[in-house]
Protein backbone atom coordinates (compact mmCIF):
# COMPACT_ATOMS: atom_id res chain seq x y z
CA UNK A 1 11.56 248.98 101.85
CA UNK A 2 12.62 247.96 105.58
CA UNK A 3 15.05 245.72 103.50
CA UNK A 4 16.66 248.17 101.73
CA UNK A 5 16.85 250.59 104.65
CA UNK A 6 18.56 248.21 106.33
CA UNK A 7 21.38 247.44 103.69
CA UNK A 8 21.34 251.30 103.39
CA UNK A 9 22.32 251.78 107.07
CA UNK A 10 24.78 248.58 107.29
CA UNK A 11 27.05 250.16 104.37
CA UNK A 12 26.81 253.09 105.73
CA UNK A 13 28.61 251.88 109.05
CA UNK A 14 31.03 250.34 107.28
CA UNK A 15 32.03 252.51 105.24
CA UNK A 16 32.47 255.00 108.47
CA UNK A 17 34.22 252.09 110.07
CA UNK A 18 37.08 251.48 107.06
CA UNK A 19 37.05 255.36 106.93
CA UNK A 20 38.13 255.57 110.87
CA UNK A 21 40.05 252.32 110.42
CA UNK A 22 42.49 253.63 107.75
CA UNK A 23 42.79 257.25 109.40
CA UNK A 24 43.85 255.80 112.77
CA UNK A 25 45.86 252.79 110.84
CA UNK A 26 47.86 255.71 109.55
CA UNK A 27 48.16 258.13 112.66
CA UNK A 28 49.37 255.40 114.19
CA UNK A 29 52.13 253.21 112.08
CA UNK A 30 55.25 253.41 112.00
CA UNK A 31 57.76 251.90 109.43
CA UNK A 32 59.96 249.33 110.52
CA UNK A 33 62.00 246.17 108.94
CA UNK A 34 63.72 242.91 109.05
CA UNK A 35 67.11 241.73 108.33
CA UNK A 36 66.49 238.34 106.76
CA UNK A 37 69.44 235.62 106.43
CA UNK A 38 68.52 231.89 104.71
CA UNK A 39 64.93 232.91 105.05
CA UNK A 40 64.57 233.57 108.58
CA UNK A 41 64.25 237.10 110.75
CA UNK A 42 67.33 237.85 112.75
CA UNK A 43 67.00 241.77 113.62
CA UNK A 44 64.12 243.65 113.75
CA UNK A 45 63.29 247.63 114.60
CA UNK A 46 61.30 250.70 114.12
CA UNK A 47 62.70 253.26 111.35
CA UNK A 48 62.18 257.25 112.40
CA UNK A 49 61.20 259.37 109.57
CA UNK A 50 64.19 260.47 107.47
CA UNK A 51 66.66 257.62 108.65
CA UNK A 52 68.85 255.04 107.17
CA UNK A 53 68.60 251.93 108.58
CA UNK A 54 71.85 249.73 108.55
CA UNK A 55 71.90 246.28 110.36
CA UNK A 56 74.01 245.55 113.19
CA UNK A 57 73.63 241.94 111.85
CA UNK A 58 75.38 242.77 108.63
CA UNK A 59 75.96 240.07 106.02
CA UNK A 60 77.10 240.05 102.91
CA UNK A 61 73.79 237.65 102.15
CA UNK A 62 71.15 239.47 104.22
CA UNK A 63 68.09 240.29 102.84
CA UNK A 64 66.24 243.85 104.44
CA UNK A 65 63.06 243.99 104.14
CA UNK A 66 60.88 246.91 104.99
CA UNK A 67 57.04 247.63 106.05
CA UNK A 68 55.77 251.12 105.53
CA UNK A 69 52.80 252.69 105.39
CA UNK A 70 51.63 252.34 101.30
CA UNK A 71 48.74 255.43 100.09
CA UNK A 72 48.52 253.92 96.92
CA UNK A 73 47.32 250.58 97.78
CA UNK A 74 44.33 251.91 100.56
CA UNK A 75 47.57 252.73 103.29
CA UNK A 76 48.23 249.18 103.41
CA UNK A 77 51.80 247.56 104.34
CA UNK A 78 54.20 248.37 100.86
CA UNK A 79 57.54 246.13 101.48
CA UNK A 80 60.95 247.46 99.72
CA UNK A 81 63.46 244.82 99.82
CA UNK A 82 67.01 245.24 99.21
CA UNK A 83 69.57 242.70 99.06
CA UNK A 84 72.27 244.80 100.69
CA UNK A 85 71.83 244.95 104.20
CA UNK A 86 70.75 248.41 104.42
CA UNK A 87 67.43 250.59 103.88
CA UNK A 88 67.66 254.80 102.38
CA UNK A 89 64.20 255.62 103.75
CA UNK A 90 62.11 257.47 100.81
CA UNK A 91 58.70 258.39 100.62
CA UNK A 92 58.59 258.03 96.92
CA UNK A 93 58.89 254.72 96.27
CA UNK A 94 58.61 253.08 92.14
CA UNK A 95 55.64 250.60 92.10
CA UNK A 96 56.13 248.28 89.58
CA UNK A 97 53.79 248.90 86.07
CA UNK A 98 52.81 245.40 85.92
CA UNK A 99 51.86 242.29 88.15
CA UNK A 100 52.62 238.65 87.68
CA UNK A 101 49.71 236.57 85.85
CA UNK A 102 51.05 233.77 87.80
CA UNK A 103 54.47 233.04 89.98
CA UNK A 104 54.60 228.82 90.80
CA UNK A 105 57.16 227.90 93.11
CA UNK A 106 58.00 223.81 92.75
CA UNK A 107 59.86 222.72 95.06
CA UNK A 108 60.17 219.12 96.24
CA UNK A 109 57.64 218.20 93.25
CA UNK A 110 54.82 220.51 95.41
CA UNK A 111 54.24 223.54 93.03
CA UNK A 112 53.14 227.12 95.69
CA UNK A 113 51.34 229.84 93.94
CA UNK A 114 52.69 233.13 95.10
CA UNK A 115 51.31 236.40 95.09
CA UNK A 116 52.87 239.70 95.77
CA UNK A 117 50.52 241.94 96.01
CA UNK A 118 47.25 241.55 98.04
CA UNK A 119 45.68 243.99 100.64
CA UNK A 120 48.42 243.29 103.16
CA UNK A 121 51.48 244.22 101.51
CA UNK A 122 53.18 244.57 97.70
CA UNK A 123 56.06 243.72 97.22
CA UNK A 124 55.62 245.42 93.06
CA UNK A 125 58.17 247.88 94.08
CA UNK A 126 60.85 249.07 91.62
CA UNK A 127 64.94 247.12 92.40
CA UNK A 128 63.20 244.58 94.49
CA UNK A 129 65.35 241.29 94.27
CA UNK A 130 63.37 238.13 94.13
CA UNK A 131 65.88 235.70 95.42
CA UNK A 132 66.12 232.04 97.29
CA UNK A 133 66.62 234.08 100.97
CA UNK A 134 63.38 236.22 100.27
CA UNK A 135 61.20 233.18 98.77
CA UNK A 136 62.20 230.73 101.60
CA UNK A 137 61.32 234.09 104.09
CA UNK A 138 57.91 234.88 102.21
CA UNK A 139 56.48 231.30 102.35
CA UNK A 140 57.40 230.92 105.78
CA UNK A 141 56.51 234.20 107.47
CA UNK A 142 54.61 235.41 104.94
CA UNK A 143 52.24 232.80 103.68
CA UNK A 144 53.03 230.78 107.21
CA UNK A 145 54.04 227.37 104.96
CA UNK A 146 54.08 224.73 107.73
CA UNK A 147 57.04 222.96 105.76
CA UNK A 148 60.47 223.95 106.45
CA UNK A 149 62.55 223.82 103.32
CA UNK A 150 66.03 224.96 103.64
CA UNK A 151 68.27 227.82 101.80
CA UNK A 152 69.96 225.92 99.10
CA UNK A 153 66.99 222.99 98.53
CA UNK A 154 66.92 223.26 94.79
CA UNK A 155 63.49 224.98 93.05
CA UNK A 156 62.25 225.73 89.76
CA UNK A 157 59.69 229.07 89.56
CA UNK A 158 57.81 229.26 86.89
CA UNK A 159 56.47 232.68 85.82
CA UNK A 160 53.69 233.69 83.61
CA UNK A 161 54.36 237.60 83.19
CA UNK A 162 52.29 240.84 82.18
CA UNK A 163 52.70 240.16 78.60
CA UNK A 164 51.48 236.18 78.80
CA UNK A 165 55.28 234.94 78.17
CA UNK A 166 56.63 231.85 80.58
CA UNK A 167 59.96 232.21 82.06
CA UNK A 168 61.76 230.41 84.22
CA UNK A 169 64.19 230.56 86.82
CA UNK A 170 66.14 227.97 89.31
CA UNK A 171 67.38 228.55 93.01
CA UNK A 172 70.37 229.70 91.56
CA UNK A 173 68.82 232.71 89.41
CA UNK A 174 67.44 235.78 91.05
CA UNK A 175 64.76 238.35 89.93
CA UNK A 176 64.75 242.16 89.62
CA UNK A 177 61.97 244.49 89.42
CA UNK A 178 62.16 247.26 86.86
CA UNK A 179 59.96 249.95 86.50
CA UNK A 180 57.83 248.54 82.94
CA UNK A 181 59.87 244.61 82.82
CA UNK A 182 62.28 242.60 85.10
CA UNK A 183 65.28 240.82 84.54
CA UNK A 184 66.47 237.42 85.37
CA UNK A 185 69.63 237.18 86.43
CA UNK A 186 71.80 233.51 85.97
CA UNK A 187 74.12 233.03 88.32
CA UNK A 188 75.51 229.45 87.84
CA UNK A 189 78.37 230.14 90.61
CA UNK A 190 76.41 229.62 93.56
């Protein structure tokens, strides 16, 4: 009985605590993003409400990535990438209908298993572009990889989608999210 009382009392707590957590997580964030180029950060800010963001760091290979506040996913991070160099702030953001079974990155004969969606951020949004700048940025400020590969070392991902089919992809292809499928896109003129 004391057992049980006990258990009874310690989920309560916490489930006050995540409740309190996630309300003040929320009162207090505020969006902001990185300008990627060849995987690493070179301008950062805070986005107001309502406002398009456009690097002063502009490159026609930037990668912008964005961290907002997600209700979907518990008001966790939600990431919107965009290969562009800008960011058109919008509240409703396209999640993806579908994760990856399994995304293996080999590179250098070492294969990384990626995942882009956990309780920290999801990166499942609709027009994200999976490309060589935003893998080389994700496994080293993402997943903190303590090897430094460069933009341009050569890579072969291997994916194993929603529906069970393999595809792959080299660092000269990039991926887009769609709303039910993606697309791989060659591009054998890098």
């Amino acid at each position: 009985m004391f057992i049980s009382t006990l258990f009874y009392l310690v989920n309560t707590f916490l489930m006050a605590y995540n409740r309190i957590r996630l309300t003040l997580f929320k009162l207090t964030f505020y969006p902001y993003y990185y300008v990627i180029s060849q995987g690493n950060i070179i301008d950062n800010d805070y986005i107001k409400y309502g406002e398009t963001v456009i690097s002063q760091h502009f490159l026609y290979n930037e990668l912008t990535i964005t961290y907002e506040c997600d209700n979907k996913y518990n008001c966790f991070n939600r990431v919107i990438g965009n290969d562009r160099g800008h960011i058109f702030r919008n509240n409703d953001v396209n999640y993806t209908n579908y994760v990856f079974i399994n995304f293996t990155l080999t590179i250098n004969g070492e294969d990384i298993v990626l995942y882009f969606r956990t309780n920290n951020y999801n990166f499942y949004i609709c027009d994200n572009v999976i490309n060589a700048d935003f893998l080389f940025y994700f496994i080293t400020n993402i997943m903190k990889w303590n090897k430094k590969y460069k933009i341009g070392t050569p890579y072969v991902i291997t994916i194993l989608d929603h529906c069970f089919k393999e595809h792959k992809m080299t660092h000269m292809d990039y991926l887009v999210l769609g709303k039910n499928n993606f697309k791989i896109i060659k591009n054998d003129t890098k």
